[in-house]
PDB file of N, CA and C in Angstrom:
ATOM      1  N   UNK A   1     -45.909  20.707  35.927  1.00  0.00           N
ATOM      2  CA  UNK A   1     -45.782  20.062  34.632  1.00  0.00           C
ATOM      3  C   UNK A   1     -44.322  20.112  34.192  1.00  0.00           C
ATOM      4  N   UNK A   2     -43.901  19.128  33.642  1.00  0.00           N
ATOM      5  CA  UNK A   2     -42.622  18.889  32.841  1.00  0.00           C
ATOM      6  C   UNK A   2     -42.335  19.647  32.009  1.00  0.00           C
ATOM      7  N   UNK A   3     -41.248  20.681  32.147  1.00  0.00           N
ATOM      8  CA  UNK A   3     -40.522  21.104  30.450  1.00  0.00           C
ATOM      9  C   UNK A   3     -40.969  20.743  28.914  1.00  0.00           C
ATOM     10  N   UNK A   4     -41.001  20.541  28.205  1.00  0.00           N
ATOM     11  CA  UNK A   4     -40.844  19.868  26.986  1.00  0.00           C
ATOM     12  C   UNK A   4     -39.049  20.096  26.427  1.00  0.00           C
ATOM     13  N   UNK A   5     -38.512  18.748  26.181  1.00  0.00           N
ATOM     14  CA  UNK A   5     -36.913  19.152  26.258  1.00  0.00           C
ATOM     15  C   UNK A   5     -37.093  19.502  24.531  1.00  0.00           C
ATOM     16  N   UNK A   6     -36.212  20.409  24.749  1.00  0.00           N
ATOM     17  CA  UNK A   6     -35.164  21.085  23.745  1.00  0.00           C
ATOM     18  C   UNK A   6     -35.357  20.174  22.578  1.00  0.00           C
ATOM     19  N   UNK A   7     -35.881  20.179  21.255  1.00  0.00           N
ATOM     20  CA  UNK A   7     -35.275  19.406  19.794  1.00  0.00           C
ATOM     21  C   UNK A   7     -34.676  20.151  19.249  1.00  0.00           C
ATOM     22  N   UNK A   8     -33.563  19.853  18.740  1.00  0.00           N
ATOM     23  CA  UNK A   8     -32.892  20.189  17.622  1.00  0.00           C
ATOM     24  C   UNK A   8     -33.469  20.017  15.926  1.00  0.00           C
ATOM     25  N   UNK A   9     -32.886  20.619  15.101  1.00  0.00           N
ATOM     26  CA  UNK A   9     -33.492  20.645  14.044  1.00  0.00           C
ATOM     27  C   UNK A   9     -32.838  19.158  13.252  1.00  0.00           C
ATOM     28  N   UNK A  10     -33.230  18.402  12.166  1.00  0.00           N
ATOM     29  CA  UNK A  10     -32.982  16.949  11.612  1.00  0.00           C
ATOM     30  C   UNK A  10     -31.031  17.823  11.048  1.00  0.00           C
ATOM     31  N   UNK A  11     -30.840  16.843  11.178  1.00  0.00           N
ATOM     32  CA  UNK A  11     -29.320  17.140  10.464  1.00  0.00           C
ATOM     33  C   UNK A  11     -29.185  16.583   9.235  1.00  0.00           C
ATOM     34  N   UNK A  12     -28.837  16.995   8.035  1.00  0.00           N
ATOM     35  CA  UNK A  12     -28.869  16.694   6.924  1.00  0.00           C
ATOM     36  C   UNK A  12     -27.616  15.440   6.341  1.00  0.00           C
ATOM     37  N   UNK A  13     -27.810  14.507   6.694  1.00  0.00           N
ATOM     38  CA  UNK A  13     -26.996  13.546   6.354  1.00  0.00           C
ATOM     39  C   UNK A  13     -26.931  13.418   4.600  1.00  0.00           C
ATOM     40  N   UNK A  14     -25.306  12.715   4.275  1.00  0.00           N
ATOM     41  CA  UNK A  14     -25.678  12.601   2.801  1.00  0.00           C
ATOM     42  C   UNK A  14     -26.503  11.407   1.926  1.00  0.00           C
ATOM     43  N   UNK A  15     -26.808  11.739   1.166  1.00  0.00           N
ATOM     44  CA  UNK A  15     -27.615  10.307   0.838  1.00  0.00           C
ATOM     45  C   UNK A  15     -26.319   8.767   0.178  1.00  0.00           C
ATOM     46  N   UNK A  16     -26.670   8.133   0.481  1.00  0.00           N
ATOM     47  CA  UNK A  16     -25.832   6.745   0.216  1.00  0.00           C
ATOM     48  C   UNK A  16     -26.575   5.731  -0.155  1.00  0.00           C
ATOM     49  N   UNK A  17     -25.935   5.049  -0.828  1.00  0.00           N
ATOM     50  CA  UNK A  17     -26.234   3.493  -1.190  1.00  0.00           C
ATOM     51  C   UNK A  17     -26.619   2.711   0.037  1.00  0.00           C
ATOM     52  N   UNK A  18     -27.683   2.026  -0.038  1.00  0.00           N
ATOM     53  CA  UNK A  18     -27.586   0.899   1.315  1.00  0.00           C
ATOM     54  C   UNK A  18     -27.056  -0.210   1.070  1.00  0.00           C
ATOM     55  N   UNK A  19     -26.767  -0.649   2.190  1.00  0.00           N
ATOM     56  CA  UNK A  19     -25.477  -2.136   2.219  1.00  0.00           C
ATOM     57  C   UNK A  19     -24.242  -1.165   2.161  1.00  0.00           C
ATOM     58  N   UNK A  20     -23.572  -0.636   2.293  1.00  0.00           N
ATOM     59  CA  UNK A  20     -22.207  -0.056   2.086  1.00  0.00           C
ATOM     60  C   UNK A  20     -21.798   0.540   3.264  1.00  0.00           C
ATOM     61  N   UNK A  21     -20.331   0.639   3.504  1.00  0.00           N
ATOM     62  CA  UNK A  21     -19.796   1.122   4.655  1.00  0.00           C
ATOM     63  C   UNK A  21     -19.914   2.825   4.940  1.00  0.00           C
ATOM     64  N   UNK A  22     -20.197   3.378   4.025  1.00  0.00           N
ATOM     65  CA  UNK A  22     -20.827   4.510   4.436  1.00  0.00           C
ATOM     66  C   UNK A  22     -22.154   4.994   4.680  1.00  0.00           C
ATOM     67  N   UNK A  23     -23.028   3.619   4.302  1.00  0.00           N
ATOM     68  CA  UNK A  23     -24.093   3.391   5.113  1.00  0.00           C
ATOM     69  C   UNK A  23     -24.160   3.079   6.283  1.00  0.00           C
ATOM     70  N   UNK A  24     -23.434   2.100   6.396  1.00  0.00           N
ATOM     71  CA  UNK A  24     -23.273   1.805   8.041  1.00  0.00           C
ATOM     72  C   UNK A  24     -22.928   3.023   8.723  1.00  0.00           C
ATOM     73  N   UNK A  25     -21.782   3.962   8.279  1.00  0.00           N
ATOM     74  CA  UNK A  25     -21.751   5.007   8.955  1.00  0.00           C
ATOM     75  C   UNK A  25     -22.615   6.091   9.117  1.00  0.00           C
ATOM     76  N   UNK A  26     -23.271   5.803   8.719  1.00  0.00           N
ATOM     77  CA  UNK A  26     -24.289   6.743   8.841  1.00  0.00           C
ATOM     78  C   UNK A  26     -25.464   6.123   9.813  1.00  0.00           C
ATOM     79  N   UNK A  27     -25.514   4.925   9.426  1.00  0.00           N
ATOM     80  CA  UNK A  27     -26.273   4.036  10.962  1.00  0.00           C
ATOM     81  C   UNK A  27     -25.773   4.961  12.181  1.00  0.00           C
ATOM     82  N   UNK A  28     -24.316   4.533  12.536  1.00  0.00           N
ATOM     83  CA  UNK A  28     -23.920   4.797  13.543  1.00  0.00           C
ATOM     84  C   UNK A  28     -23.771   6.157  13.702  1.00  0.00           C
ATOM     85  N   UNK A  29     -23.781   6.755  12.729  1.00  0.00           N
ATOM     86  CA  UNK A  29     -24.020   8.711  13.197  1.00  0.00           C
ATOM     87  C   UNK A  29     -25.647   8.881  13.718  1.00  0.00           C
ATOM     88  N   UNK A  30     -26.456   7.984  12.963  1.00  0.00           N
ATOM     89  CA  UNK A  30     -27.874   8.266  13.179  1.00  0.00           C
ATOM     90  C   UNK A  30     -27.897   7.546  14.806  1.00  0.00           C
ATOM     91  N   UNK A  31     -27.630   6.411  15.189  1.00  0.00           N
ATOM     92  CA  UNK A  31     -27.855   5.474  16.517  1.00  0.00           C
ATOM     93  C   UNK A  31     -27.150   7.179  17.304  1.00  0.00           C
ATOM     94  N   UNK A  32     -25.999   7.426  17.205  1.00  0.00           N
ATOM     95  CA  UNK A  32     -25.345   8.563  17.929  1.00  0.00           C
ATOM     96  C   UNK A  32     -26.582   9.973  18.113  1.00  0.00           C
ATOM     97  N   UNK A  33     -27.209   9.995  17.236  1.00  0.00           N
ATOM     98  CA  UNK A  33     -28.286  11.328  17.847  1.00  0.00           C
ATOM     99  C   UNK A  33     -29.401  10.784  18.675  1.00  0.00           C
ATOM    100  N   UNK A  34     -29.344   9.660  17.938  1.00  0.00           N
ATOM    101  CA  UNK A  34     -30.839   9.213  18.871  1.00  0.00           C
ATOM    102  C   UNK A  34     -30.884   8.430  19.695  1.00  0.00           C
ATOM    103  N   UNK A  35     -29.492   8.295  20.550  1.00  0.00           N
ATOM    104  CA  UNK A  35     -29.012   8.173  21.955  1.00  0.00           C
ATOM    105  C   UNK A  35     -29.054   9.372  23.010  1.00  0.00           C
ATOM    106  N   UNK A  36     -28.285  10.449  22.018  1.00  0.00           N
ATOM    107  CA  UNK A  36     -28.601  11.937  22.958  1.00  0.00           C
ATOM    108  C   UNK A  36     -30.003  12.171  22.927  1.00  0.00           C
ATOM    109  N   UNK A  37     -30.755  11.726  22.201  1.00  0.00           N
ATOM    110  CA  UNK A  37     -32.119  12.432  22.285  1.00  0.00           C
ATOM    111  C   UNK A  37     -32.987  11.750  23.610  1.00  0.00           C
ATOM    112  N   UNK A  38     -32.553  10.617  23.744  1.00  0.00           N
ATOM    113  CA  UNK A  38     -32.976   9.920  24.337  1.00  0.00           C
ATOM    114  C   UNK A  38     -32.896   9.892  25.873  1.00  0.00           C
ATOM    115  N   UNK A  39     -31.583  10.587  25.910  1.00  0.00           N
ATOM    116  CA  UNK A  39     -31.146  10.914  27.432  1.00  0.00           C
ATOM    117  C   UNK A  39     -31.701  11.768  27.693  1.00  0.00           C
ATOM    118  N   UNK A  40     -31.738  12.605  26.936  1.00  0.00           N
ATOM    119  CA  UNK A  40     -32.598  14.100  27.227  1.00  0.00           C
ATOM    120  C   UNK A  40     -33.940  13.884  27.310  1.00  0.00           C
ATOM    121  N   UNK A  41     -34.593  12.940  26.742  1.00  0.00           N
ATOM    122  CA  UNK A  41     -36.226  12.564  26.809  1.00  0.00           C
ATOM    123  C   UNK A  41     -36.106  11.793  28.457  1.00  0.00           C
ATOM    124  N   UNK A  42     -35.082  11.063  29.136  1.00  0.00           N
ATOM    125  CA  UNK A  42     -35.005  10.206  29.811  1.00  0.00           C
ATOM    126  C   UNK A  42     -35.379  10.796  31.379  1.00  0.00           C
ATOM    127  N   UNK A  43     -34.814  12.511  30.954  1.00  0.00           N
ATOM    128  CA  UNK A  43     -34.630  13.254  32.055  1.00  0.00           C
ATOM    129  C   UNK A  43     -35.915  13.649  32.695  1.00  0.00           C
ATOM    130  N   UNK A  44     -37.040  13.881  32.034  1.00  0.00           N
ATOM    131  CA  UNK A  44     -38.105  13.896  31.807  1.00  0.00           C
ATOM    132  C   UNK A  44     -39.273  13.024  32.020  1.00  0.00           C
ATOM    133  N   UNK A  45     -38.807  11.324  32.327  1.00  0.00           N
ATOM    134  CA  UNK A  45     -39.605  10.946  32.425  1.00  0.00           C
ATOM    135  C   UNK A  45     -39.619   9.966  33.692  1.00  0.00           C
ATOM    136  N   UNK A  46     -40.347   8.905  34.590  1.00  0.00           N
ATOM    137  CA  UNK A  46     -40.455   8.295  35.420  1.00  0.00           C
ATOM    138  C   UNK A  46     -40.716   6.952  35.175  1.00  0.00           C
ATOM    139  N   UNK A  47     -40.177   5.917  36.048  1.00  0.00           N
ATOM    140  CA  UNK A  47     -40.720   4.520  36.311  1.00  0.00           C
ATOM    141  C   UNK A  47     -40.617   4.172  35.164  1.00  0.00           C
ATOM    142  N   UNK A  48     -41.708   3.036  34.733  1.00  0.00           N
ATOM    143  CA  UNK A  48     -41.563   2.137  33.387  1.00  0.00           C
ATOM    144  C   UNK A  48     -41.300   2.925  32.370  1.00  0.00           C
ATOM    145  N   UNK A  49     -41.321   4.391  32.359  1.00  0.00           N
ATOM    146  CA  UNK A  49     -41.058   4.682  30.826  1.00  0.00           C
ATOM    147  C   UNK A  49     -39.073   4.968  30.590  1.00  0.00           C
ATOM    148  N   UNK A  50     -39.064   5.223  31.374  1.00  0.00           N
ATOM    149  CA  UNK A  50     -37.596   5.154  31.965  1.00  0.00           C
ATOM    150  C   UNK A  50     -36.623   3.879  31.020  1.00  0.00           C
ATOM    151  N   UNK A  51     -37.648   2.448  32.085  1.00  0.00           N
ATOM    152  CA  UNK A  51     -36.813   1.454  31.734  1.00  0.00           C
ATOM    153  C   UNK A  51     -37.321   1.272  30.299  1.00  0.00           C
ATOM    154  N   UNK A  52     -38.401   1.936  29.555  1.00  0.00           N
ATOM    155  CA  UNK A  52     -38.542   1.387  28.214  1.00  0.00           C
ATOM    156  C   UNK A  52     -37.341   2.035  27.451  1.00  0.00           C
ATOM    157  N   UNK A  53     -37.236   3.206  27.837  1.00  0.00           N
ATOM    158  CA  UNK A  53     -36.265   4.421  26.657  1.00  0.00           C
ATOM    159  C   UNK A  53     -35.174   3.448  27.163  1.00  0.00           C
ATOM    160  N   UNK A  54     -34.767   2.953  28.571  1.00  0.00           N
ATOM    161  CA  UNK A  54     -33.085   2.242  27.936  1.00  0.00           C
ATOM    162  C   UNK A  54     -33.630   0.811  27.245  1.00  0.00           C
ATOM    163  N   UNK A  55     -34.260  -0.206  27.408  1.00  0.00           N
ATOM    164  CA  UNK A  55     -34.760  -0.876  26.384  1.00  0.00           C
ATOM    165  C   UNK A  55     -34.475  -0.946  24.760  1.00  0.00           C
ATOM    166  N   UNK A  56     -34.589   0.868  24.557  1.00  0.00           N
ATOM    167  CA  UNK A  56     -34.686   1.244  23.096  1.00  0.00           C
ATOM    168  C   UNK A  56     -33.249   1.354  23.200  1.00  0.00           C
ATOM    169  N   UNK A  57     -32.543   1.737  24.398  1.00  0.00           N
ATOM    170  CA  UNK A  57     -30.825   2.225  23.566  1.00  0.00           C
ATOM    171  C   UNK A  57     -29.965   1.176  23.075  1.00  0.00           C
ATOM    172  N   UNK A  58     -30.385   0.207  24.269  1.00  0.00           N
ATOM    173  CA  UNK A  58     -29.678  -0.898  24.087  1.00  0.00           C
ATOM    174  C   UNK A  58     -30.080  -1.896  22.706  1.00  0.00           C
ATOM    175  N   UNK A  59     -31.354  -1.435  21.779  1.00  0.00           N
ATOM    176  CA  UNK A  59     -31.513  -1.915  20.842  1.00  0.00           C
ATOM    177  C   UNK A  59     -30.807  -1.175  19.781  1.00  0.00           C
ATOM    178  N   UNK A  60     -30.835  -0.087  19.779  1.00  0.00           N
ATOM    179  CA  UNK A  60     -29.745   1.367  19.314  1.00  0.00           C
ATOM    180  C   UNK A  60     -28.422   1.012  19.439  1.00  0.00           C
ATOM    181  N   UNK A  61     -27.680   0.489  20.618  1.00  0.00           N
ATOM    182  CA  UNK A  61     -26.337   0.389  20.591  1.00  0.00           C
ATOM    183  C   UNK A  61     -26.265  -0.997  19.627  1.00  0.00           C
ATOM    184  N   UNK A  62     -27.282  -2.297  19.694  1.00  0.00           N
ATOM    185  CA  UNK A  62     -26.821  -3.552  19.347  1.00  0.00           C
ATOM    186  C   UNK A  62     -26.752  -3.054  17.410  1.00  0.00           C
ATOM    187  N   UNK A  63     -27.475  -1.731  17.140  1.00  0.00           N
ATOM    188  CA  UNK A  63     -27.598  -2.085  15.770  1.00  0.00           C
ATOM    189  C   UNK A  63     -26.234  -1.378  14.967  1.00  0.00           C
ATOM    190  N   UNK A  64     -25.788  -0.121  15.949  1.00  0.00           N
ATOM    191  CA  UNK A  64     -24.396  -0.063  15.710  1.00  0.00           C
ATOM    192  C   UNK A  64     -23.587  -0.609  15.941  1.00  0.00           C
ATOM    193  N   UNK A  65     -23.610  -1.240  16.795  1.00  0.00           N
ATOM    194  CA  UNK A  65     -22.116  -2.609  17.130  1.00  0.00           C
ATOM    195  C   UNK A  65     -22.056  -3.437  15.614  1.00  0.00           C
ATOM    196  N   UNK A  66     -23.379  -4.092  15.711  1.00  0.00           N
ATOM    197  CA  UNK A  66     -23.513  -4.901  14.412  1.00  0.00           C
ATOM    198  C   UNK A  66     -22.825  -3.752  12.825  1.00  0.00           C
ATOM    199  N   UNK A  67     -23.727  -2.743  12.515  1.00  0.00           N
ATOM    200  CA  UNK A  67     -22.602  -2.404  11.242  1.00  0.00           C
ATOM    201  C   UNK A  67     -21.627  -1.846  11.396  1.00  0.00           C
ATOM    202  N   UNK A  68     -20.819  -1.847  12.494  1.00  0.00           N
ATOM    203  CA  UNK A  68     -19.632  -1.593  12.581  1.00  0.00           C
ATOM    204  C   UNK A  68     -19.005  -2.818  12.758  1.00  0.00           C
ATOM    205  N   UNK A  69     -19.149  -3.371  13.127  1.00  0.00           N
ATOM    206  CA  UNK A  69     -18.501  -5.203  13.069  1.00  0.00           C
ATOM    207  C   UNK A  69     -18.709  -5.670  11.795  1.00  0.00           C
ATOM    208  N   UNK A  70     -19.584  -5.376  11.082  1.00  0.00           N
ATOM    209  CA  UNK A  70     -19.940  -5.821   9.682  1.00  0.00           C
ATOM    210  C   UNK A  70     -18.957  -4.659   8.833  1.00  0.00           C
ATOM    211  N   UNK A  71     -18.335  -4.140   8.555  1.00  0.00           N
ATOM    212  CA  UNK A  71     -17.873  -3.292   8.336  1.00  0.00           C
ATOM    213  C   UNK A  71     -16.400  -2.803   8.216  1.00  0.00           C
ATOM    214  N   UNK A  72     -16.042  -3.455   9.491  1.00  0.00           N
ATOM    215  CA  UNK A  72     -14.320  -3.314  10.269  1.00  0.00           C
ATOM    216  C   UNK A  72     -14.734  -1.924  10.646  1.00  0.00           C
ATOM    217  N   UNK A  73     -15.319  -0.997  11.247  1.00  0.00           N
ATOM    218  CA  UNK A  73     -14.686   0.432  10.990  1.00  0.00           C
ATOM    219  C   UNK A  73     -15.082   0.566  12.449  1.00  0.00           C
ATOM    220  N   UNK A  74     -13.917   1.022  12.979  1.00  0.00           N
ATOM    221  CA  UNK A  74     -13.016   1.401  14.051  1.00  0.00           C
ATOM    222  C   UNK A  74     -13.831   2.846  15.184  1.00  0.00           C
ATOM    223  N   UNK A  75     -13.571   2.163  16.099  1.00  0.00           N
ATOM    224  CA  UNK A  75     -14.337   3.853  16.771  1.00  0.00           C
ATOM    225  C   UNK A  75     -14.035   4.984  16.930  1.00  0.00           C
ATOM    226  N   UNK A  76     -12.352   4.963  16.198  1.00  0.00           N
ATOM    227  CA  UNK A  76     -11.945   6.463  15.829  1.00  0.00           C
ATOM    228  C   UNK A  76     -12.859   6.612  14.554  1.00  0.00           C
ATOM    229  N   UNK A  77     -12.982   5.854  13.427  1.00  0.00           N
ATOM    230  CA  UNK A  77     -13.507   6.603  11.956  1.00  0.00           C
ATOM    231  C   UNK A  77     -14.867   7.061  12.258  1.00  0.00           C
ATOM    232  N   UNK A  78     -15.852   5.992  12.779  1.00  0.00           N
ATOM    233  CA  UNK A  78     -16.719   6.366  13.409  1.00  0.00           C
ATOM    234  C   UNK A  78     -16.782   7.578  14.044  1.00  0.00           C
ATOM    235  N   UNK A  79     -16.240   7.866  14.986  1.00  0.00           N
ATOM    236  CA  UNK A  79     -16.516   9.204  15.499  1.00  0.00           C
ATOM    237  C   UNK A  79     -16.123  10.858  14.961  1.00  0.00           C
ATOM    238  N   UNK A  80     -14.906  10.509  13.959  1.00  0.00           N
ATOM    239  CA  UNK A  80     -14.742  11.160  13.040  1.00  0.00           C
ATOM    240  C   UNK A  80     -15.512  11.747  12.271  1.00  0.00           C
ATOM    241  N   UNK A  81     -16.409  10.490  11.410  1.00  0.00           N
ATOM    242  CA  UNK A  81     -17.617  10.346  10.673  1.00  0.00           C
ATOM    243  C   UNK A  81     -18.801  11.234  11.728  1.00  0.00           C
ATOM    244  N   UNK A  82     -19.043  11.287  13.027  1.00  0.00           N
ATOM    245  CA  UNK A  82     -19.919  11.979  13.974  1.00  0.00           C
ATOM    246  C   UNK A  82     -19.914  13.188  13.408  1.00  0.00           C
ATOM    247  N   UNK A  83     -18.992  13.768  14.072  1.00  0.00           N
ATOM    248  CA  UNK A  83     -18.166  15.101  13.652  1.00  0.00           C
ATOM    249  C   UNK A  83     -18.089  15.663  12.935  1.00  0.00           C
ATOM    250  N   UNK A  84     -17.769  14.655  11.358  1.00  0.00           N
ATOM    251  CA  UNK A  84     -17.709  15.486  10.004  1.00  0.00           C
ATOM    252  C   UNK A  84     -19.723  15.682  10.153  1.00  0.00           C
ATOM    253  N   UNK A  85     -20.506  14.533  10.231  1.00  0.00           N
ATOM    254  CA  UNK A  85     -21.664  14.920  10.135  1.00  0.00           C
ATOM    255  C   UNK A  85     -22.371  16.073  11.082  1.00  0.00           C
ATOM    256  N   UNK A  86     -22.185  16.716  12.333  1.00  0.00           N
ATOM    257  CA  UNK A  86     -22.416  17.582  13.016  1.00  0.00           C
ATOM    258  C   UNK A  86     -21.932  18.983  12.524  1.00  0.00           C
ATOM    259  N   UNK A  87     -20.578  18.902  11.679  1.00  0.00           N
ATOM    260  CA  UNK A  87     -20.024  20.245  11.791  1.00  0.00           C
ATOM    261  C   UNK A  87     -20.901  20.890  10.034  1.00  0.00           C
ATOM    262  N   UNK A  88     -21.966  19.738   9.554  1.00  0.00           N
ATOM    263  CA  UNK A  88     -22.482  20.315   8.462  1.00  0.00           C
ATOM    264  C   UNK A  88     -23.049  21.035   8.387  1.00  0.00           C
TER     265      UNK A  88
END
């Protein structure tokens, strides 16, 4: 039988206005965990479920591209923004 991988506990993001660029950043901090989570679920699993979890990333990456293009904000602030949210 398979492991059950590792969860981490929810990370406490701040609350924001929606529509706003620190919403978006927070999109893209949120798309950013639940990419790692995903790899780590990925490791774990076989065949079609495989190709579904990248399915989901690549719907994950299109929704951060989008509010960061909607946005202007750069993949240094962005990742900045990661960071400040991890080290909370």
């Amino acid at each position: 039988m398979t492991p059950v991988p590792v969860t981490r506990s929810p990370r406490a993001l701040p609350v924001v206005d929606a529509g706003t660029r620190e919403s978006a950043l927070c999109t893209i901090a949120n798309v950013a965990t639940a990419l790692e989570t995903l790899r780590e679920v990925r490791k774990h699993v076989r065949g079609d479920h495989k190709r579904r979890l990248d399915d989901v990333a690549v719907v994950l990456r299109v929704a951060a591209l989008d509010a960061q293009a909607t946005y202007a904000i750069t993949d240094e602030e962005a990742r900045s923004f990661i960071r400040d949210c991890r080290s909370r």
